[in-house]
C-alpha atoms as a PDB file:
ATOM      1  CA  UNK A   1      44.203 -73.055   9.534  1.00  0.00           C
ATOM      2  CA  UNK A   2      45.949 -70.092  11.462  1.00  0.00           C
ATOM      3  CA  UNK A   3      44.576 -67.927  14.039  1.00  0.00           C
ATOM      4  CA  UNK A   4      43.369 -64.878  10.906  1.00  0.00           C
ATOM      5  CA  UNK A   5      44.223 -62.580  13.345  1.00  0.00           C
ATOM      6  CA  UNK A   6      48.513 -63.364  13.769  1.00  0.00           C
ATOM      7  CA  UNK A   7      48.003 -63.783   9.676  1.00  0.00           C
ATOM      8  CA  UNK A   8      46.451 -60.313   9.564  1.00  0.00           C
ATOM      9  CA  UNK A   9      49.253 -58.996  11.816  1.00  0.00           C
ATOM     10  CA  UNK A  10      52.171 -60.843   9.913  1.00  0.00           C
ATOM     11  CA  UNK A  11      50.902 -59.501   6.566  1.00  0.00           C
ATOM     12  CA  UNK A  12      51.004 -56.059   8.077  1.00  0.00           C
ATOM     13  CA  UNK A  13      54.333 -56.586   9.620  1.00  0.00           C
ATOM     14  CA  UNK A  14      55.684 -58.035   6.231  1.00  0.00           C
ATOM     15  CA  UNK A  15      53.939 -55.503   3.761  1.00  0.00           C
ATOM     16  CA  UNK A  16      55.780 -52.306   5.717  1.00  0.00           C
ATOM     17  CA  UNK A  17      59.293 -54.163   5.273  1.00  0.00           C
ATOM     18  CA  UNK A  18      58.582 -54.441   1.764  1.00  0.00           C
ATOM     19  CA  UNK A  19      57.061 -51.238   1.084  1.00  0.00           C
ATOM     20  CA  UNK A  20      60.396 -49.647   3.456  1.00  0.00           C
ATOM     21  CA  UNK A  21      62.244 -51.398   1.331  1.00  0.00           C
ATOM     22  CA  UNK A  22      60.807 -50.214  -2.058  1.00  0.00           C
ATOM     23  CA  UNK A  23      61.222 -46.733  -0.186  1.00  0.00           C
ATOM     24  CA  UNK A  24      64.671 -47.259   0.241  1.00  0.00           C
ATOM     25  CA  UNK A  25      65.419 -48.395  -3.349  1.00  0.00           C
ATOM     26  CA  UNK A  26      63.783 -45.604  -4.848  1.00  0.00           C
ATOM     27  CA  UNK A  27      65.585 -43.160  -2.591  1.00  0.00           C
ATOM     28  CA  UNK A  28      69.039 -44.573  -3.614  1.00  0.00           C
ATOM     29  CA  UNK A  29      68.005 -44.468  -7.487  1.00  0.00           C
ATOM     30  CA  UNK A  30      67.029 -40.943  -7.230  1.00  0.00           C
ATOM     31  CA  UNK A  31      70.195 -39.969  -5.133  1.00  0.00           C
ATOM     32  CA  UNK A  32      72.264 -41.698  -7.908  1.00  0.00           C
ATOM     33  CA  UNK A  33      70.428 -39.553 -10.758  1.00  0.00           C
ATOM     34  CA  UNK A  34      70.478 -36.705  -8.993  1.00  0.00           C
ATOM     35  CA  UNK A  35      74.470 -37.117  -8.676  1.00  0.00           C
ATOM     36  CA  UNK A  36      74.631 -37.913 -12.455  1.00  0.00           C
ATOM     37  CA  UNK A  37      72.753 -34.685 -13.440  1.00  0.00           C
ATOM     38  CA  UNK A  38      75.201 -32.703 -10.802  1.00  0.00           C
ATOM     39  CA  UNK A  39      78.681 -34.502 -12.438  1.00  0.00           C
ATOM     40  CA  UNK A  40      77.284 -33.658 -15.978  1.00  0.00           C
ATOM     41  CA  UNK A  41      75.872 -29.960 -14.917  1.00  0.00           C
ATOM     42  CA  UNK A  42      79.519 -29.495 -13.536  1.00  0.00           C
ATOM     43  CA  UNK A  43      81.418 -31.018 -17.017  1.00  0.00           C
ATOM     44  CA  UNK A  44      79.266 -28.713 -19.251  1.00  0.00           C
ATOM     45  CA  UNK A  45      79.981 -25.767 -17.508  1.00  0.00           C
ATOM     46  CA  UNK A  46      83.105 -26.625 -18.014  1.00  0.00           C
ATOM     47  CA  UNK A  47      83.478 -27.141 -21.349  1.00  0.00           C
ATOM     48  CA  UNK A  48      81.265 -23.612 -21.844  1.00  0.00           C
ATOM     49  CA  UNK A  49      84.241 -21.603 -19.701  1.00  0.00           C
ATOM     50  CA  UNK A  50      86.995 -23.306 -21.553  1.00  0.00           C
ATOM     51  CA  UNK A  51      85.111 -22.618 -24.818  1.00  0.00           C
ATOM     52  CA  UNK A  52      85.393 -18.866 -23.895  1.00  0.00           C
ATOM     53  CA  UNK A  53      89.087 -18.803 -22.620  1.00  0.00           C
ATOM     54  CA  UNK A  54      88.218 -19.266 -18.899  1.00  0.00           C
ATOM     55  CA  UNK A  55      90.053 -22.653 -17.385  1.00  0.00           C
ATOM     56  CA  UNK A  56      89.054 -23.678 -13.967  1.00  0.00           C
ATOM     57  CA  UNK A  57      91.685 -23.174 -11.135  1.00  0.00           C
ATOM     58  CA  UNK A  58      92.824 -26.599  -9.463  1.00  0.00           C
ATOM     59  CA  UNK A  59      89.669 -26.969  -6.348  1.00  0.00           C
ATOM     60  CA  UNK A  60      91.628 -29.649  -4.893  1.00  0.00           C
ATOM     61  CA  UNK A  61      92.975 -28.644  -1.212  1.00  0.00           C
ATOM     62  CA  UNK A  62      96.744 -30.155  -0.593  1.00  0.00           C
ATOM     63  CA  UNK A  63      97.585 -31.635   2.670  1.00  0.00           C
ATOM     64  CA  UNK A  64     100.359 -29.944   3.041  1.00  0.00           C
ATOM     65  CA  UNK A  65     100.476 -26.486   2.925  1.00  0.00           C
ATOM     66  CA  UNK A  66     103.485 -24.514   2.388  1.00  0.00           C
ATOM     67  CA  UNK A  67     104.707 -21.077   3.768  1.00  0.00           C
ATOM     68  CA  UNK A  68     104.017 -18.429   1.627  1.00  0.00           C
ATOM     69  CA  UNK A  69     108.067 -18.321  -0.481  1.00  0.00           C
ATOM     70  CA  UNK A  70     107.916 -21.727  -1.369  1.00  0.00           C
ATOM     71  CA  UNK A  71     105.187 -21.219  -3.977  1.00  0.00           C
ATOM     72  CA  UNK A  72     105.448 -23.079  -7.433  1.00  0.00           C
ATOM     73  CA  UNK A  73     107.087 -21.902 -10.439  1.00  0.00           C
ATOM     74  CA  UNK A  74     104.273 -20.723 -12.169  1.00  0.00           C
ATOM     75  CA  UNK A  75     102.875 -18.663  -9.854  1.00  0.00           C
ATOM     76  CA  UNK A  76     105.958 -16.317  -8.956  1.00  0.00           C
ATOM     77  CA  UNK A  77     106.300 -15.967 -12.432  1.00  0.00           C
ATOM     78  CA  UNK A  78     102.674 -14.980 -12.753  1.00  0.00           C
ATOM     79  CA  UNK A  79     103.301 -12.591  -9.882  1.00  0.00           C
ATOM     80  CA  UNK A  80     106.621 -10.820 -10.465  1.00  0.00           C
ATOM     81  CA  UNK A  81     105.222 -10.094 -13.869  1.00  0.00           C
ATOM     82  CA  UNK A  82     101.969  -8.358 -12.368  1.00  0.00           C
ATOM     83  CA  UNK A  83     104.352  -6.405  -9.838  1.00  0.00           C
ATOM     84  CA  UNK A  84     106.409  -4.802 -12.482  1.00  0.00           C
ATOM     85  CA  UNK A  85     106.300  -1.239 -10.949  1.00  0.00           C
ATOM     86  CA  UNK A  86     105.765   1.277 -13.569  1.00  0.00           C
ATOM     87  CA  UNK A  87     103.096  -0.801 -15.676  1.00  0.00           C
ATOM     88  CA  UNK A  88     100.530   0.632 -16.903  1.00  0.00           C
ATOM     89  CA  UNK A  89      97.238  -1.092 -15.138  1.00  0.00           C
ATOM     90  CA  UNK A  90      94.910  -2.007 -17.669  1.00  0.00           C
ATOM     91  CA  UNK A  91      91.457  -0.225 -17.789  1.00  0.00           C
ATOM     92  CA  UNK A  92      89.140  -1.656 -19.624  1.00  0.00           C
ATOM     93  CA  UNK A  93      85.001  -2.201 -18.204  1.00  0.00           C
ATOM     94  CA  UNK A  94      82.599  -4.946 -18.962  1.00  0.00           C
ATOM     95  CA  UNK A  95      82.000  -3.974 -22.371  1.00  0.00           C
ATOM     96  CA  UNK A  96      85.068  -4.043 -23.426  1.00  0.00           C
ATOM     97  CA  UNK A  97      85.774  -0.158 -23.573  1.00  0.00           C
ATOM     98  CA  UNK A  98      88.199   1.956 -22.040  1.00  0.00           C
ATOM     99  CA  UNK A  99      87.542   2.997 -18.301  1.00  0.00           C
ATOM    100  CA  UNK A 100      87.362   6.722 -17.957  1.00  0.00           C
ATOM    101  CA  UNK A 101      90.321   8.110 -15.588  1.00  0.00           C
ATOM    102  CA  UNK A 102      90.997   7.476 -12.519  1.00  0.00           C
ATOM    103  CA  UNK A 103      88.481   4.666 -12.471  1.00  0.00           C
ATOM    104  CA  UNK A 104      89.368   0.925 -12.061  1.00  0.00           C
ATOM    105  CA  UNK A 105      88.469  -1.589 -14.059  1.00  0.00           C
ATOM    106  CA  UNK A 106      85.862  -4.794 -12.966  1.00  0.00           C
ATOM    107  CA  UNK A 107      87.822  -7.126 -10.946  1.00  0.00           C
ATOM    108  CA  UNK A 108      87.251 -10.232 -13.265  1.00  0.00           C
ATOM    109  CA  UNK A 109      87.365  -8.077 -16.581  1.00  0.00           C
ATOM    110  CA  UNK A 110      90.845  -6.757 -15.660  1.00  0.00           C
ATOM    111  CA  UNK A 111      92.200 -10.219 -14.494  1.00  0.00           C
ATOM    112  CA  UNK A 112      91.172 -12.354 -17.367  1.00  0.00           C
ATOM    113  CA  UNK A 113      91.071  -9.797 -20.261  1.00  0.00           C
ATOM    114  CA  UNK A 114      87.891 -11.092 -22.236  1.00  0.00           C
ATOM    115  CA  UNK A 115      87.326  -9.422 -25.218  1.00  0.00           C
ATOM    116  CA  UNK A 116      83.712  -9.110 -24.862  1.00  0.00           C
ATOM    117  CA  UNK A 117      83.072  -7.326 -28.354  1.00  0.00           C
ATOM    118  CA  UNK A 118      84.713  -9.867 -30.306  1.00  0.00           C
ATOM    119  CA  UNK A 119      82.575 -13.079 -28.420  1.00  0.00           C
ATOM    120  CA  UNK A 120      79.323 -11.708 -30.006  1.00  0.00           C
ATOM    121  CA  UNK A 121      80.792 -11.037 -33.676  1.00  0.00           C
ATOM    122  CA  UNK A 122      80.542 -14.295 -35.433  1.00  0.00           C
ATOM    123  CA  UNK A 123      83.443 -13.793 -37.794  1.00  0.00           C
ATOM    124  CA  UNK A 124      85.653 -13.810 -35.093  1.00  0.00           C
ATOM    125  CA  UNK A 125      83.782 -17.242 -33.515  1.00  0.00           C
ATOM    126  CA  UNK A 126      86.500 -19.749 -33.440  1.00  0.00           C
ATOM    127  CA  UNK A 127      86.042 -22.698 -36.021  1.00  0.00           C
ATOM    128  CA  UNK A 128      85.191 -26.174 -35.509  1.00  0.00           C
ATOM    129  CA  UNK A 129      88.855 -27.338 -35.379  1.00  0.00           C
ATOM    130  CA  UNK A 130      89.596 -24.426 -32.536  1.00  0.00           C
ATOM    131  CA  UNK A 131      86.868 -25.659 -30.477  1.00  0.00           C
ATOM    132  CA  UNK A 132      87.899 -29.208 -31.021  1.00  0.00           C
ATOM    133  CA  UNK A 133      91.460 -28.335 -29.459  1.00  0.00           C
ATOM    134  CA  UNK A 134      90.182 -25.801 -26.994  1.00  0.00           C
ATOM    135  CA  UNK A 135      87.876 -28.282 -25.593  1.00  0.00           C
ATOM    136  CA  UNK A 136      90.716 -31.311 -25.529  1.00  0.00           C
ATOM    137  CA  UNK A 137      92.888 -28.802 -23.738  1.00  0.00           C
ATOM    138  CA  UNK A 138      90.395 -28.390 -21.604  1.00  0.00           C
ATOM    139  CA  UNK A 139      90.102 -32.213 -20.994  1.00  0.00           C
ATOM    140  CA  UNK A 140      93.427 -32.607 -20.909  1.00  0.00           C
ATOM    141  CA  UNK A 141      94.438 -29.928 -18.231  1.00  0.00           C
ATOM    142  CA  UNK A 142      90.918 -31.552 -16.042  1.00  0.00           C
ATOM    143  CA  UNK A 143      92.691 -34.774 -16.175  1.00  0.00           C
ATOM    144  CA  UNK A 144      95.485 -33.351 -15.192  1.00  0.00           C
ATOM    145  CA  UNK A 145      94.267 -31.824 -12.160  1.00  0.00           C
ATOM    146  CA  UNK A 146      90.693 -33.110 -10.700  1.00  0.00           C
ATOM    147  CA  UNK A 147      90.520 -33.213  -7.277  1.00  0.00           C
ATOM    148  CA  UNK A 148      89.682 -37.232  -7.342  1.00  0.00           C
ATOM    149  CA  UNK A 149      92.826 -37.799  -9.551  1.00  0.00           C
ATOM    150  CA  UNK A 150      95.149 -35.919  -7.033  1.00  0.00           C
ATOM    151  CA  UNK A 151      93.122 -37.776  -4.283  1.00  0.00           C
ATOM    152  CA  UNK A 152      94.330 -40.684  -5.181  1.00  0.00           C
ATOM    153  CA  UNK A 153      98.093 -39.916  -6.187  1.00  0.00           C
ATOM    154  CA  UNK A 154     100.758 -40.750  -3.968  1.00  0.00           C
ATOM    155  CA  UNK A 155     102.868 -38.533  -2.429  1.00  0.00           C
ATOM    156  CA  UNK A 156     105.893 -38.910  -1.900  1.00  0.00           C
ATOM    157  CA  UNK A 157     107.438 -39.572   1.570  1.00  0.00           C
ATOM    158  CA  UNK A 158     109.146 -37.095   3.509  1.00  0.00           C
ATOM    159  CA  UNK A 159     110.944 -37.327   6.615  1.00  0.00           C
ATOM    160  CA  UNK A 160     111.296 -35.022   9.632  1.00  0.00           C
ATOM    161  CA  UNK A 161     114.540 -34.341  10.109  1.00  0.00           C
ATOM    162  CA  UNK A 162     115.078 -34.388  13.635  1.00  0.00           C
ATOM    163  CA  UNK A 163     113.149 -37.992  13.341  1.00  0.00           C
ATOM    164  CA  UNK A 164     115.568 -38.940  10.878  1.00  0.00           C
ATOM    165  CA  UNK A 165     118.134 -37.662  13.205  1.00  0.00           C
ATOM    166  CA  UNK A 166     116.800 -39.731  15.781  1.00  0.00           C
ATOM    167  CA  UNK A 167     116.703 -42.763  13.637  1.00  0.00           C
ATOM    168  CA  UNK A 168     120.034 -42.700  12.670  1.00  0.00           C
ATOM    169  CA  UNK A 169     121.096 -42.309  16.015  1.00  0.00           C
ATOM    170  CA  UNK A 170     119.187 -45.198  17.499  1.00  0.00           C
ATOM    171  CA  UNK A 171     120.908 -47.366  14.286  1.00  0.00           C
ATOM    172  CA  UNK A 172     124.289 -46.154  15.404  1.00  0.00           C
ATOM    173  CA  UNK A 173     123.641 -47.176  19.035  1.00  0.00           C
ATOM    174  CA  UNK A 174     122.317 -50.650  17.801  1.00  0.00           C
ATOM    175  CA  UNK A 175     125.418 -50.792  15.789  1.00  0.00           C
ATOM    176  CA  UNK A 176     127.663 -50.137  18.621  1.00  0.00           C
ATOM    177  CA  UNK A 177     125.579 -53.152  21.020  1.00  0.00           C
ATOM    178  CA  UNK A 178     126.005 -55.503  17.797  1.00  0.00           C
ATOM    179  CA  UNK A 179     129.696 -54.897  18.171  1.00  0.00           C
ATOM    180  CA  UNK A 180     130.496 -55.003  21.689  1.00  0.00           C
ATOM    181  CA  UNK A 181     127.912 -58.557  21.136  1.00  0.00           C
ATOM    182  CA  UNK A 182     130.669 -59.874  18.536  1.00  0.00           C
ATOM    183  CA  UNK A 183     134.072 -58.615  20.344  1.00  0.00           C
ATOM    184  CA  UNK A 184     133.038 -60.147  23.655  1.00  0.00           C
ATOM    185  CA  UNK A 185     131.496 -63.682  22.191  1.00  0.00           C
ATOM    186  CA  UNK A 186     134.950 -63.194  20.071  1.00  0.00           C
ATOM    187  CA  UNK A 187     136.580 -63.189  23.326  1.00  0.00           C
ATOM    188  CA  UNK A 188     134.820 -65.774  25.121  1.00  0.00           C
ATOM    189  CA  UNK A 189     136.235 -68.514  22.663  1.00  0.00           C
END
């Protein structure tokens, strides 16, 4: 039989590897449920906003940023029409009244232009079949634009030009050796 003290001290040794290693396990489970309950917090609220009228704005940050005239289509159209000089600014407050003069209107009220009277009236609650389209809009424009989709699309190449300037050159130079190669092993024969 073994010395019961090295058993004593191997069973020790062995029983806090095992009991790390339970540690670790559960710490990994509750890391994964913890992401779970953060992916579906974040896909509810979502579905709430775009239930109301309110889609998300793309989150995902592009490698490339361009300067500020090069924006996309949509949103020079978005901001010539909010430029119009002479428009009226809306006033409206929280509540959906009018703003007295001279006041403006709530930031996020103004820009989005939420009826808040008619979300509390329930004959003016959308039906079943609105929600169901609201909601695959909804879907539809997420799968459009989460950040992990556009992660993972390609871009498409794009050259510098003065690199592709420098390319072609060192082609044409190549080009130029291959010929003088042929005319003077032409020559030679």
């Amino acid at each position: 039989m073994e010395d019961p003290t090295t058993l004593a001290l191997n069973m020790t040794f062995f029983g806090t590897l095992g009991l790390a290693f339970l540690m670790f396990i559960g710490l990994a489970v509750c890391m994964a449920v913890t992401l779970v309950l953060a992916g579906l917090a974040r896909l509810l609220s979502i579905i709430v906003l775009a239930m109301v009228g309110i889609f998300p704005k793309n989150d995902a940050d592009h490698v490339v940023r361009l300067p500020r005239g090069y924006a996309e289509p949509e949103e020079t159209e978005e901001a010539d029409a909010s430029a119009e000089p002479g428009a009226p600014a809306e006033a409206a407050t929280a509540d959906g009244g009018d703003a007295p003069a001279g006041e403006t209107p709530a930031a996020g009220t103004a820009r989005r232009g939420i009826p808040w009277k008619t979300l509390f009236s329930p004959k003016d609650w959308p039906t079943p079949a609105q929600l169901r389209a609201r909601t695959a809009a909804a879907v539809e424009t997420q799968a459009k634009h989460h950040p992990l989709l556009l992660a993972v699309t390609p871009e498409p190449p794009t050259l510098n030009a003065e690199w592709a300037a420098a390319v072609a050159e060192a082609d044409a130079r190549e080009e130029a050796r291959e010929e003088a190669r042929e005319e003077t092993s032409a020559g030679s024969r």
